[in-house]
PDB file of N, CA and C in Angstrom:
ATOM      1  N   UNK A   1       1.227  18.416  -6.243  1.00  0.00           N
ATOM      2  CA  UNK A   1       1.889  17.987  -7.462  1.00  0.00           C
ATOM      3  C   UNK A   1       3.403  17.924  -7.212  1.00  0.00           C
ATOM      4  N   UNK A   2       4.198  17.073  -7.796  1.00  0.00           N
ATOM      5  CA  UNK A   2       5.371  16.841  -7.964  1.00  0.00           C
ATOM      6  C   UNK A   2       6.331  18.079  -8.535  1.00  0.00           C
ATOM      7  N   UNK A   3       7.419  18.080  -8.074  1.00  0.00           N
ATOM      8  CA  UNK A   3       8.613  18.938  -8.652  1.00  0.00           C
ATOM      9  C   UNK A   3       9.540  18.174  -9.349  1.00  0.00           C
ATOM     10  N   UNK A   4       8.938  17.070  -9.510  1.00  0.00           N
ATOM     11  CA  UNK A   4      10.292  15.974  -9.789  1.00  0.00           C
ATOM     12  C   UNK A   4      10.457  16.280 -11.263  1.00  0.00           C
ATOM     13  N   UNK A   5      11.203  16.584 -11.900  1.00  0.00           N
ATOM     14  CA  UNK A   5      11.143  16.716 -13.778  1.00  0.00           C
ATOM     15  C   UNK A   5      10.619  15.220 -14.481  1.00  0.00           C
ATOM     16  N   UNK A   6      11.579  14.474 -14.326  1.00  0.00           N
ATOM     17  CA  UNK A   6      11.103  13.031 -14.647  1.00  0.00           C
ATOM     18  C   UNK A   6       9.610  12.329 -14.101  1.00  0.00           C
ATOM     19  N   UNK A   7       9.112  12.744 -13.074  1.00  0.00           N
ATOM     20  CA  UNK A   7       7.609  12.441 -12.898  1.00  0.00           C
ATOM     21  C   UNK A   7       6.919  13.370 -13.605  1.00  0.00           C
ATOM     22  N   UNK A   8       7.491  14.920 -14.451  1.00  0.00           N
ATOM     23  CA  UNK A   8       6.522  15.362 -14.670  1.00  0.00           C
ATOM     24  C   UNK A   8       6.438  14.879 -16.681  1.00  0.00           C
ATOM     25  N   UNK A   9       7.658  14.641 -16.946  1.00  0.00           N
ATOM     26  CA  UNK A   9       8.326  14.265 -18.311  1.00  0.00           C
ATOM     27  C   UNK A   9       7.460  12.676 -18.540  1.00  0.00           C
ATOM     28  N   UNK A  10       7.296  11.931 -17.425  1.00  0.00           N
ATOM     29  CA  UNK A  10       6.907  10.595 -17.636  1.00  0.00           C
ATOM     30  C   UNK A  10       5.302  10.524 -17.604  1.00  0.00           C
ATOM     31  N   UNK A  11       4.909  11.708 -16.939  1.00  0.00           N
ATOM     32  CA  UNK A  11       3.158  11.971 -16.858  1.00  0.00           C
ATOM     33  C   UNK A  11       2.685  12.852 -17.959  1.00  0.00           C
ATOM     34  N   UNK A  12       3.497  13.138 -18.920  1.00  0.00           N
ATOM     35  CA  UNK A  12       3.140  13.713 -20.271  1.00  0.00           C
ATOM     36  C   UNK A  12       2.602  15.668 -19.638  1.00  0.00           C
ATOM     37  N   UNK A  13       3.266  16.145 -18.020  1.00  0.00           N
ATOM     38  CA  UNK A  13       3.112  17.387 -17.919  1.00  0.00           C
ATOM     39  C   UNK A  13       3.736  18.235 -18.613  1.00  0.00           C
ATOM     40  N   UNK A  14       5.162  18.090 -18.881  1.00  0.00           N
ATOM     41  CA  UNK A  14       6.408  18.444 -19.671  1.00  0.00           C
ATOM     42  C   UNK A  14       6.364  17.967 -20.999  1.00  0.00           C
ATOM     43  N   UNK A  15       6.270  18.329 -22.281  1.00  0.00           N
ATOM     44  CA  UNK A  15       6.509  17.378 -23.745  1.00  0.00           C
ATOM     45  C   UNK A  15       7.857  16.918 -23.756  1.00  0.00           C
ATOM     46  N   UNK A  16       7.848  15.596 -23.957  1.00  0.00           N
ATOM     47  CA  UNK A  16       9.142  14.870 -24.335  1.00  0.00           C
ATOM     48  C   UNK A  16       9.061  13.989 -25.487  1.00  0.00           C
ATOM     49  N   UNK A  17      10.126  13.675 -25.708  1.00  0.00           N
ATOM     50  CA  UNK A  17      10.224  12.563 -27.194  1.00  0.00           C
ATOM     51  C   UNK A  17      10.348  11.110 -26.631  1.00  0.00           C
ATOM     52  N   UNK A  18       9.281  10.425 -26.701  1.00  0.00           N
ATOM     53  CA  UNK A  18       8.499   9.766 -26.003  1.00  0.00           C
ATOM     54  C   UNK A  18       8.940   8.223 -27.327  1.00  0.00           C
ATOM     55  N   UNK A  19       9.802   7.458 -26.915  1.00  0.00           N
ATOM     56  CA  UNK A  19       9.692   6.462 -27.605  1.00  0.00           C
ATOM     57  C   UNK A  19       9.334   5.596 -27.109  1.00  0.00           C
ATOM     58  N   UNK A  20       8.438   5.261 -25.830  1.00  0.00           N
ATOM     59  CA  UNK A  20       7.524   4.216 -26.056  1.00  0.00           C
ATOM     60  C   UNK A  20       7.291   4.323 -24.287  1.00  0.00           C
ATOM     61  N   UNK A  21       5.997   3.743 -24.273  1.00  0.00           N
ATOM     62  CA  UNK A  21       5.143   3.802 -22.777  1.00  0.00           C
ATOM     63  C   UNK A  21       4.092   2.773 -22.359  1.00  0.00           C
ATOM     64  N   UNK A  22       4.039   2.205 -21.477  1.00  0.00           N
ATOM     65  CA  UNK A  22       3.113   1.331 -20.698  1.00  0.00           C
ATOM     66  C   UNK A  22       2.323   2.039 -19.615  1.00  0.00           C
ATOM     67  N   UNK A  23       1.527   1.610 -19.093  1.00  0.00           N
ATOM     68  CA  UNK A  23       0.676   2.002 -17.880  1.00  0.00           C
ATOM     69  C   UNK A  23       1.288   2.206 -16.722  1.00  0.00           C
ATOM     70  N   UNK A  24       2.833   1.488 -16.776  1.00  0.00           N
ATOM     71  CA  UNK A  24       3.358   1.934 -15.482  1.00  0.00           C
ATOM     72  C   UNK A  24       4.975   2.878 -15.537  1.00  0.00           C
ATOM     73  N   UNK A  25       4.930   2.454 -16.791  1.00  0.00           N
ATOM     74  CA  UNK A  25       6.627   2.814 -17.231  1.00  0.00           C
ATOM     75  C   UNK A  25       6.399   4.019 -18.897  1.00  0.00           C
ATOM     76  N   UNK A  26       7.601   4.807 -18.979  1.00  0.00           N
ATOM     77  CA  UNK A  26       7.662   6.251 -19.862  1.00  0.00           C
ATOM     78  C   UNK A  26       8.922   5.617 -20.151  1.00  0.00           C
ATOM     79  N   UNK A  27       9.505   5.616 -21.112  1.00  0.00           N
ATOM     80  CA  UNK A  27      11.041   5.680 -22.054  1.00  0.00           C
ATOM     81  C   UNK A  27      10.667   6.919 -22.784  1.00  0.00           C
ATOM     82  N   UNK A  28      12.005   7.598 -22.473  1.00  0.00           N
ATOM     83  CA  UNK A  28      11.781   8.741 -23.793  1.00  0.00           C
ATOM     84  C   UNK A  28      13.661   9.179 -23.889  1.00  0.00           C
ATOM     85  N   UNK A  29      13.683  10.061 -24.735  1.00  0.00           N
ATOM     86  CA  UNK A  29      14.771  10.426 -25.479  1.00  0.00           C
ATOM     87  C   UNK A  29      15.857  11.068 -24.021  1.00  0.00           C
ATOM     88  N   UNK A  30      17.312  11.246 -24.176  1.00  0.00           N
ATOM     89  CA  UNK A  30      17.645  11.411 -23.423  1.00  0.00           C
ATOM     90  C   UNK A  30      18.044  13.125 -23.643  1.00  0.00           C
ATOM     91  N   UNK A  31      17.743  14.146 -22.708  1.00  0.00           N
ATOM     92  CA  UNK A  31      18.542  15.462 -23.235  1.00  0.00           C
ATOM     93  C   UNK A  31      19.701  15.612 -23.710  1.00  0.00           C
ATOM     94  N   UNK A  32      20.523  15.095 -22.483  1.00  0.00           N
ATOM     95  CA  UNK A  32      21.931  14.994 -23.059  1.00  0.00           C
ATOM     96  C   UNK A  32      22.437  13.887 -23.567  1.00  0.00           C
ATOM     97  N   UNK A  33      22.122  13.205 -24.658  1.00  0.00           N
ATOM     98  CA  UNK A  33      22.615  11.771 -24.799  1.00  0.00           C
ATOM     99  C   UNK A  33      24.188  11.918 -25.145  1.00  0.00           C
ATOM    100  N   UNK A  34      24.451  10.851 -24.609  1.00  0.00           N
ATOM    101  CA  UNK A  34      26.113  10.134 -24.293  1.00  0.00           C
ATOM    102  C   UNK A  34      26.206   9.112 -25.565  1.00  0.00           C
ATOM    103  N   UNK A  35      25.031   8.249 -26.199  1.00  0.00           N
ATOM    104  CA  UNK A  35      25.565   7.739 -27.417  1.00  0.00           C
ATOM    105  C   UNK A  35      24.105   8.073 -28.438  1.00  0.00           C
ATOM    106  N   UNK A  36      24.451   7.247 -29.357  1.00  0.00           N
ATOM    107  CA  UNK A  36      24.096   7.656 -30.266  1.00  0.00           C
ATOM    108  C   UNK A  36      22.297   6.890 -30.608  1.00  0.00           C
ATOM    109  N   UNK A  37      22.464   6.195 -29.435  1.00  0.00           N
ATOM    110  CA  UNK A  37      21.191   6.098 -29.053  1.00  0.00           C
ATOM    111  C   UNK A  37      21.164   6.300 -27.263  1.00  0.00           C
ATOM    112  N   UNK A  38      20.211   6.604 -26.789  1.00  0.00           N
ATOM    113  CA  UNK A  38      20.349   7.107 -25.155  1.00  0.00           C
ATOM    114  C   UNK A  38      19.011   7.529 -24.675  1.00  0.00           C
ATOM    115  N   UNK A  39      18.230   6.817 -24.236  1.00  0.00           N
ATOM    116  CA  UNK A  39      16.743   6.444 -23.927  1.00  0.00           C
ATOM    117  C   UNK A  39      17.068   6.606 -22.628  1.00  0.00           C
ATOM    118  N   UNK A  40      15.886   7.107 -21.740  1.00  0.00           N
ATOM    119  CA  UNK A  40      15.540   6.997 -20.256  1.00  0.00           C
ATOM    120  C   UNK A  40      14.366   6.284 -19.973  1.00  0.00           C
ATOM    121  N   UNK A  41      14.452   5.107 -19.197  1.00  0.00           N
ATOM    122  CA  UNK A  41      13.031   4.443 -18.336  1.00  0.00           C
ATOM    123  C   UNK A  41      12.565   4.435 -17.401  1.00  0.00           C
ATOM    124  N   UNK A  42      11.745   5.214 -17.324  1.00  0.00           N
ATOM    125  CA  UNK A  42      11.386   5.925 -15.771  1.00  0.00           C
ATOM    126  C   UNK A  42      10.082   5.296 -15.022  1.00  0.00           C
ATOM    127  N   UNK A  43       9.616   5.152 -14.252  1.00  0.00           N
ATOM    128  CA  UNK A  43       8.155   4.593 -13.698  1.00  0.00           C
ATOM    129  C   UNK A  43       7.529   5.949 -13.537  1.00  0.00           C
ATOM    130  N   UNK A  44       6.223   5.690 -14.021  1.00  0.00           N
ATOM    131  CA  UNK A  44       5.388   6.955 -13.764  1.00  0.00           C
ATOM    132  C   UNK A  44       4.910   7.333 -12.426  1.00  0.00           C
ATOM    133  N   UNK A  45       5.416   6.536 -11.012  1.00  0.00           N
ATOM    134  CA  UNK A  45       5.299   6.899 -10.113  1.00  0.00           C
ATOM    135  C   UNK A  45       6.465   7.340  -9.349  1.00  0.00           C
ATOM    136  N   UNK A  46       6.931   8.070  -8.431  1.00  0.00           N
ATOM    137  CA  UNK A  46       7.463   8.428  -8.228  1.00  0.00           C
ATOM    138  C   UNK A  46       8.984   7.318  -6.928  1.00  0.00           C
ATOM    139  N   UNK A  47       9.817   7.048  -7.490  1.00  0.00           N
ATOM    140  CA  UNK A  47      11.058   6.262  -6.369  1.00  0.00           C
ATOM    141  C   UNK A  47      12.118   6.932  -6.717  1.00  0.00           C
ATOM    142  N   UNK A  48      12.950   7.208  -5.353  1.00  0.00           N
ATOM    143  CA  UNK A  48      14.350   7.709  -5.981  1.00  0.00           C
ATOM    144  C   UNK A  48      15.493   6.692  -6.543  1.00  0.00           C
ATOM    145  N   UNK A  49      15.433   5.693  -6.534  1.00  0.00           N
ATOM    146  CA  UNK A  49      16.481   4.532  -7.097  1.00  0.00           C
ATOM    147  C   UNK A  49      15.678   3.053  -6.726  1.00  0.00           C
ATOM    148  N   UNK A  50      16.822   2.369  -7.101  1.00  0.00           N
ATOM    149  CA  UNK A  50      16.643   0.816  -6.750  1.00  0.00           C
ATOM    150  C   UNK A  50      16.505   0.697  -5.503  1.00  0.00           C
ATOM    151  N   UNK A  51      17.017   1.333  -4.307  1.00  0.00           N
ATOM    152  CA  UNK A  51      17.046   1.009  -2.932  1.00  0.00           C
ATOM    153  C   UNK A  51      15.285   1.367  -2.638  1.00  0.00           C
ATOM    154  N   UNK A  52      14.513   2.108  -2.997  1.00  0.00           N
ATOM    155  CA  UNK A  52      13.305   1.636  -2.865  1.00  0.00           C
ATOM    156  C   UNK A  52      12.534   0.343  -2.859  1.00  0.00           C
ATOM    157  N   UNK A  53      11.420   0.902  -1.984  1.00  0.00           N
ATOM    158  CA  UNK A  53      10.480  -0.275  -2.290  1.00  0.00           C
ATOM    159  C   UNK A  53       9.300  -0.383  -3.309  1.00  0.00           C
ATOM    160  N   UNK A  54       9.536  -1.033  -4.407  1.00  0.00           N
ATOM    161  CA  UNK A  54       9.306  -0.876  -5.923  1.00  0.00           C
ATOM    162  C   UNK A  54       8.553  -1.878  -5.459  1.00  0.00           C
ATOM    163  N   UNK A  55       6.902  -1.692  -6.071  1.00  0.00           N
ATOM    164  CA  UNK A  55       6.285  -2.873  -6.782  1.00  0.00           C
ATOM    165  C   UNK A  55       7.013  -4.187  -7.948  1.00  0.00           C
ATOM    166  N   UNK A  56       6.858  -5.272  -7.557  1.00  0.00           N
ATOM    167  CA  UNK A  56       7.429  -6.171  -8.646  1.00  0.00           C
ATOM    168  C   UNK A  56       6.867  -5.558 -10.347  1.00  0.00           C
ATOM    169  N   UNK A  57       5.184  -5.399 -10.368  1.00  0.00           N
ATOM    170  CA  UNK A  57       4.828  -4.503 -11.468  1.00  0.00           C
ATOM    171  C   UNK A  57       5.185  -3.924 -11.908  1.00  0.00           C
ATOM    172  N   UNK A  58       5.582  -2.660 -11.214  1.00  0.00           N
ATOM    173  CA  UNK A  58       6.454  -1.550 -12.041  1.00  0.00           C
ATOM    174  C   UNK A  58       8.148  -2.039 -12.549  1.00  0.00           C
ATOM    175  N   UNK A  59       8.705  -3.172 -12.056  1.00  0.00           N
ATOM    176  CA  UNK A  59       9.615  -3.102 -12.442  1.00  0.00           C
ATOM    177  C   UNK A  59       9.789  -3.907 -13.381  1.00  0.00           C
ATOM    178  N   UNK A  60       8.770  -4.813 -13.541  1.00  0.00           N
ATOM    179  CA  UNK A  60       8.342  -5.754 -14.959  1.00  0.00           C
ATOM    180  C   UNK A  60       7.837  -4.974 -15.785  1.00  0.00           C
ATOM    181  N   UNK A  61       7.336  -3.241 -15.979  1.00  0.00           N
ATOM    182  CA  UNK A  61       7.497  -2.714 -16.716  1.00  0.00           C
ATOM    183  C   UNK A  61       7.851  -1.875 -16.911  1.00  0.00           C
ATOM    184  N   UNK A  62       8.861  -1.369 -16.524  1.00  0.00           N
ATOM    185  CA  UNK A  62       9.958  -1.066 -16.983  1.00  0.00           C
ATOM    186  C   UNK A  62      10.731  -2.141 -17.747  1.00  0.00           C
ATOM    187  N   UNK A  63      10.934  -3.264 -17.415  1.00  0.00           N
ATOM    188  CA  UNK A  63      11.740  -4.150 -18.259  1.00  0.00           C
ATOM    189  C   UNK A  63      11.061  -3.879 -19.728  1.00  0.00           C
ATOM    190  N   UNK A  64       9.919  -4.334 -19.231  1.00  0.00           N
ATOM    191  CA  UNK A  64       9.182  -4.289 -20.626  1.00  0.00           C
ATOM    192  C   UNK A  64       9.066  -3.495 -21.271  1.00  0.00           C
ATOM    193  N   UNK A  65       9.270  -2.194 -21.000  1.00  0.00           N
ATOM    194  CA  UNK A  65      10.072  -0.429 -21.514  1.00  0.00           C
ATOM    195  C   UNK A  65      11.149  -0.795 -22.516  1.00  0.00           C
ATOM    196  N   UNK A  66      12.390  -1.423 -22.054  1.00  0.00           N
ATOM    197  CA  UNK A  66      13.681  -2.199 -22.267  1.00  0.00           C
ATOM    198  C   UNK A  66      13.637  -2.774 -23.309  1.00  0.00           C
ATOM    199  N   UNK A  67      12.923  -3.840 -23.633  1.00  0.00           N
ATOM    200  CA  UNK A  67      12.852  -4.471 -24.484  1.00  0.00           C
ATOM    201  C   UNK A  67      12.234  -3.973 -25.135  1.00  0.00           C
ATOM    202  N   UNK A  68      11.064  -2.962 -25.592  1.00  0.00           N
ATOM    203  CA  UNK A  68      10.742  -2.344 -26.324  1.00  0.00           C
ATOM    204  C   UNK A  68      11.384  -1.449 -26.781  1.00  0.00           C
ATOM    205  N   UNK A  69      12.176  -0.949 -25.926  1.00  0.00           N
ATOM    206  CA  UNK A  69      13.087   0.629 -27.199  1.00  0.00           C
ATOM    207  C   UNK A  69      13.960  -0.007 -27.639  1.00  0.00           C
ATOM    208  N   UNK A  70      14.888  -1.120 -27.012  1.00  0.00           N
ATOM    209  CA  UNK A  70      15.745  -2.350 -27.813  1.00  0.00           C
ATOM    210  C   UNK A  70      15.036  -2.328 -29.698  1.00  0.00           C
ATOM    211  N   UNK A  71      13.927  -3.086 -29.398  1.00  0.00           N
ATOM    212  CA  UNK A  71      13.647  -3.512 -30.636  1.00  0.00           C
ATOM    213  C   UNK A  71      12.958  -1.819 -31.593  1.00  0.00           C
ATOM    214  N   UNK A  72      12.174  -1.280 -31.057  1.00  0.00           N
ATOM    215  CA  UNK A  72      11.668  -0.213 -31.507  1.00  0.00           C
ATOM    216  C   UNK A  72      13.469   0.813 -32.612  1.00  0.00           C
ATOM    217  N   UNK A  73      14.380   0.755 -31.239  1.00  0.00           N
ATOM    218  CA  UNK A  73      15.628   1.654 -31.684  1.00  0.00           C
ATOM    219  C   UNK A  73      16.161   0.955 -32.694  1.00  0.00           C
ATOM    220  N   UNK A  74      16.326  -0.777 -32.589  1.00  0.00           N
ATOM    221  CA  UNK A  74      16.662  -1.497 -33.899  1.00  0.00           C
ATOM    222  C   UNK A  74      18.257  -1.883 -33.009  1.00  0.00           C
ATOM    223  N   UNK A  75      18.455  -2.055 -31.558  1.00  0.00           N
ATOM    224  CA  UNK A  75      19.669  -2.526 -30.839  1.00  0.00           C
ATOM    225  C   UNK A  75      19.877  -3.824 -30.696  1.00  0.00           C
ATOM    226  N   UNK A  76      19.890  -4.771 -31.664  1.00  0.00           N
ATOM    227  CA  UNK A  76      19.705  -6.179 -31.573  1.00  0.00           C
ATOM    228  C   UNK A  76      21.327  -6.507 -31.726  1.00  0.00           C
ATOM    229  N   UNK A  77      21.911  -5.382 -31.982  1.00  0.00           N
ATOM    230  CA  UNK A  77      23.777  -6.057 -31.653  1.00  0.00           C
ATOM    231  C   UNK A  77      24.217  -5.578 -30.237  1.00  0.00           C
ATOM    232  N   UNK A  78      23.040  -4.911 -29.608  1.00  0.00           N
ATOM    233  CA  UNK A  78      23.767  -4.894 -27.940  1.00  0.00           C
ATOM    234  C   UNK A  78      23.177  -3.370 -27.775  1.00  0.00           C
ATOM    235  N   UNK A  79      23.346  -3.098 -26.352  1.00  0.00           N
ATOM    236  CA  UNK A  79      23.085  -1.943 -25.792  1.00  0.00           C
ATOM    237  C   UNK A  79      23.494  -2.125 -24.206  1.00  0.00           C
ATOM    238  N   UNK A  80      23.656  -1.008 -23.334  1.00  0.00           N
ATOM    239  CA  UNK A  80      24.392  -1.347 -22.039  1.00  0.00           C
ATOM    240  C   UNK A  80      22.968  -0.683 -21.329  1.00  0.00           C
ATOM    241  N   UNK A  81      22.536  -1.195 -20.532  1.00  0.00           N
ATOM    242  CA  UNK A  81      21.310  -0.465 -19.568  1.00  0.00           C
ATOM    243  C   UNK A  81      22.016   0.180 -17.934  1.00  0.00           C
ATOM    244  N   UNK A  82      22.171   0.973 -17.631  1.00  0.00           N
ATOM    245  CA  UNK A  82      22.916   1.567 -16.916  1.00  0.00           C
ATOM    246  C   UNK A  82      21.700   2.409 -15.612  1.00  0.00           C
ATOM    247  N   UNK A  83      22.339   2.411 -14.059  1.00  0.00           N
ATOM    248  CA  UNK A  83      20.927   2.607 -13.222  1.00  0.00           C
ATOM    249  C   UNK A  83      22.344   3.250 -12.021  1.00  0.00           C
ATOM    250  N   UNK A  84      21.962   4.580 -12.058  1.00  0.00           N
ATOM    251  CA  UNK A  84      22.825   5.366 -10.952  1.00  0.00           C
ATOM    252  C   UNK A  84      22.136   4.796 -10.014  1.00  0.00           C
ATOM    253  N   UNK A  85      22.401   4.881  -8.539  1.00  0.00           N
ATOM    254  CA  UNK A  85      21.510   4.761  -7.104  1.00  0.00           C
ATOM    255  C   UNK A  85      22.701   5.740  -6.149  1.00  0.00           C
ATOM    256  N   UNK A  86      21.839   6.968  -6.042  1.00  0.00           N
ATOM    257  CA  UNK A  86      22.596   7.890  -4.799  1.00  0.00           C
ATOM    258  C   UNK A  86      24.018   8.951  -5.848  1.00  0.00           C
ATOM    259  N   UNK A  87      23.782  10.024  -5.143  1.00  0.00           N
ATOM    260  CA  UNK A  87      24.431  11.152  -5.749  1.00  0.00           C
ATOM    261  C   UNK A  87      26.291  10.956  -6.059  1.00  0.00           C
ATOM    262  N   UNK A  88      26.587   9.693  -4.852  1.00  0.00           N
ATOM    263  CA  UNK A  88      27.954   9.275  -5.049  1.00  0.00           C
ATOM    264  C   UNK A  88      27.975   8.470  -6.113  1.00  0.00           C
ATOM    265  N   UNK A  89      27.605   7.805  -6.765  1.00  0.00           N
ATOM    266  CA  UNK A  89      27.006   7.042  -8.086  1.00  0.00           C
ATOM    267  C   UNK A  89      26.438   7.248  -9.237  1.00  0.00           C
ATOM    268  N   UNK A  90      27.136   9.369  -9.292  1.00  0.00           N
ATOM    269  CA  UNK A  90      26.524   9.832 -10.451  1.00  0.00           C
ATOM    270  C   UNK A  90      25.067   9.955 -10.777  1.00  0.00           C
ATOM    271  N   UNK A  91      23.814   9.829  -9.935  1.00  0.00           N
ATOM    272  CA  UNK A  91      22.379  10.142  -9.998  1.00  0.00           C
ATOM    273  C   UNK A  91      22.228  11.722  -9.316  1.00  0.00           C
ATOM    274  N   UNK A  92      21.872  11.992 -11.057  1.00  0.00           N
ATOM    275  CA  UNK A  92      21.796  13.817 -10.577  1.00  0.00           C
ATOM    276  C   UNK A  92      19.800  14.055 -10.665  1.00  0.00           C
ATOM    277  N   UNK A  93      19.286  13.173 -11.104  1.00  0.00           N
ATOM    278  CA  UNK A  93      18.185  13.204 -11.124  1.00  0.00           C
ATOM    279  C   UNK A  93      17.338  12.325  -9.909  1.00  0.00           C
ATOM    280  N   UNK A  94      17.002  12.476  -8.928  1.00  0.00           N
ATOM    281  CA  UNK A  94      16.449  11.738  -7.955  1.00  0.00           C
ATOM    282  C   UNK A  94      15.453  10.571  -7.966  1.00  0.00           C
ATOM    283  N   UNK A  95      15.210  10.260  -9.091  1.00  0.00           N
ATOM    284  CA  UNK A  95      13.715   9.602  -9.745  1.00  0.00           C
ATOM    285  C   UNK A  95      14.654   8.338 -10.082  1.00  0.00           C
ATOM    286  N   UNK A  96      14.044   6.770  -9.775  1.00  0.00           N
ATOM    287  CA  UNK A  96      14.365   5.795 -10.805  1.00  0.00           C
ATOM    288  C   UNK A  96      14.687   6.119 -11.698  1.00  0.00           C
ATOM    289  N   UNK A  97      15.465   5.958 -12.735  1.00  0.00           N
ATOM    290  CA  UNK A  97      15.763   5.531 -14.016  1.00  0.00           C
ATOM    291  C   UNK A  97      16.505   4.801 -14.891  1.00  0.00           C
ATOM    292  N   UNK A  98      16.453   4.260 -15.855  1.00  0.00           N
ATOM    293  CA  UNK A  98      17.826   3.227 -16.495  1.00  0.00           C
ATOM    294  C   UNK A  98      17.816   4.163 -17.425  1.00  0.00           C
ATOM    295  N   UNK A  99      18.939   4.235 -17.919  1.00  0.00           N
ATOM    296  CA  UNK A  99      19.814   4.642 -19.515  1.00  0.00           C
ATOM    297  C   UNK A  99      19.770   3.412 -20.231  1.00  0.00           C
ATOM    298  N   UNK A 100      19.301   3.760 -21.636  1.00  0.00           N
ATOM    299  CA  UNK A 100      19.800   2.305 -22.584  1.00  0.00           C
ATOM    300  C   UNK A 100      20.476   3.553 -23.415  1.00  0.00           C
ATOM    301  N   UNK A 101      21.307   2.783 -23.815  1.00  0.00           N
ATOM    302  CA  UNK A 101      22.478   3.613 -24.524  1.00  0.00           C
ATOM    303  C   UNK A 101      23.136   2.578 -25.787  1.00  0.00           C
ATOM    304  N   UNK A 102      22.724   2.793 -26.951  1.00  0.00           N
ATOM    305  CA  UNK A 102      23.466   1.958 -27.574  1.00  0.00           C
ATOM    306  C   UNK A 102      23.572   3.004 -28.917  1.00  0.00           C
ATOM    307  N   UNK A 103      23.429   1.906 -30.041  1.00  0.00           N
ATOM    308  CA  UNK A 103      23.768   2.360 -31.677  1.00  0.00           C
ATOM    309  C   UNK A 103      24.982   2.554 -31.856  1.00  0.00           C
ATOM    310  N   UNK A 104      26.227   2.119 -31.529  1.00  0.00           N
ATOM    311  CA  UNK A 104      27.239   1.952 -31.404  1.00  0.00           C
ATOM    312  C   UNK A 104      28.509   1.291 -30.778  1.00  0.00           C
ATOM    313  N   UNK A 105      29.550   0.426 -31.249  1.00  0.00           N
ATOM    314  CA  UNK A 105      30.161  -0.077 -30.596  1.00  0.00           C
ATOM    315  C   UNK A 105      30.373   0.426 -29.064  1.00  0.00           C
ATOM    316  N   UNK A 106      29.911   0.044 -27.844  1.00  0.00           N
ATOM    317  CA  UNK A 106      30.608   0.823 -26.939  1.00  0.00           C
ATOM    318  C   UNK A 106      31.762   0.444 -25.916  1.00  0.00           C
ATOM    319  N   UNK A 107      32.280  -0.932 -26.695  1.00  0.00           N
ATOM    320  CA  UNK A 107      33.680  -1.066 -25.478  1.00  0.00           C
ATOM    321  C   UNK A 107      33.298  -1.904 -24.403  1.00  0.00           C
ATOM    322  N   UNK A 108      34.255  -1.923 -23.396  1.00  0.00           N
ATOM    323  CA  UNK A 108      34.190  -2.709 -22.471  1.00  0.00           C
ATOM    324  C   UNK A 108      33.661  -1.884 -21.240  1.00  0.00           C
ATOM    325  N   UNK A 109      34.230  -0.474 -21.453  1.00  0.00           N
ATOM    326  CA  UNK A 109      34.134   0.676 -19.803  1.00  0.00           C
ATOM    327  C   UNK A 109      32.287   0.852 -19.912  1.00  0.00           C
ATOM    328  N   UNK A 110      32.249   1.392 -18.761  1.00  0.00           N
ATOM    329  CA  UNK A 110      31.185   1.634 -17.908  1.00  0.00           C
ATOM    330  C   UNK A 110      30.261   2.788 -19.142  1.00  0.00           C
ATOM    331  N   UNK A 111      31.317   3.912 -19.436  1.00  0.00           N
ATOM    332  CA  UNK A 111      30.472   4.886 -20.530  1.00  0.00           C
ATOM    333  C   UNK A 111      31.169   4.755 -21.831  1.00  0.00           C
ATOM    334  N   UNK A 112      29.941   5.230 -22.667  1.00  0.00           N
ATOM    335  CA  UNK A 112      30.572   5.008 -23.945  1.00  0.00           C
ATOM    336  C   UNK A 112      31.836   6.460 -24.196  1.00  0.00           C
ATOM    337  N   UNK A 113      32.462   5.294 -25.211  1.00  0.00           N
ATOM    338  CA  UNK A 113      34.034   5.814 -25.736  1.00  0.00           C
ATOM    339  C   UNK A 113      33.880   7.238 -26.554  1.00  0.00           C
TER     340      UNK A 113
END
């Protein structure tokens, strides 16, 4: 079995606040959220970033994660989807994941204001 938190958060081992899931992809709430909406989309299998070699599948759903907490959260005036790769790039969690981060104006910079 995995040690990974996010493989265990995305396989329903850990309870999380789970706003929405496919067969290959978990979105759920973020611990520490940065705005005022702040979702994580994780693949239920295990990659440490984009520099993997990702099935095209899993990453069509994950999109499809995306567009679902979009509309589910009610972010139809914008949201920034955000994807660390490597510990110099701010990824403290080793697992794929995107941030959608919205419900609020957030500016032009990289994190919200």
């Amino acid at each position: 079995m995995s040690d990974c938190i996010f493989c265990k958060l995305a396989n329903h081992e850990i309870p999380t606040n789970v706003v929405y899931e496919n067969d290959l992809a978990c979105a759920f709430e973020d611990a520490e959220p940065q705005a005022p909406v702040h979702v994580l989309v994780v693949p239920k299998k295990h990659y440490v970033n984009m520099t993997d070699d990702i099935p095209a599948e899993t990453l069509a759903a994950m999109a499809e994660a995306v567009r679902e907490v979009a509309r589910i959260k009610d972010l139809g005036d914008g949201f920034r989807l955000i994807s660390n790769a490597g510990a110099a790039a701010g990824q403290t969690v080793m697992h794929l994941h995107w941030h959608i981060m919205g419900g609020k104006n957030l500016g032009e910079g990289l994190l919200p204001e």
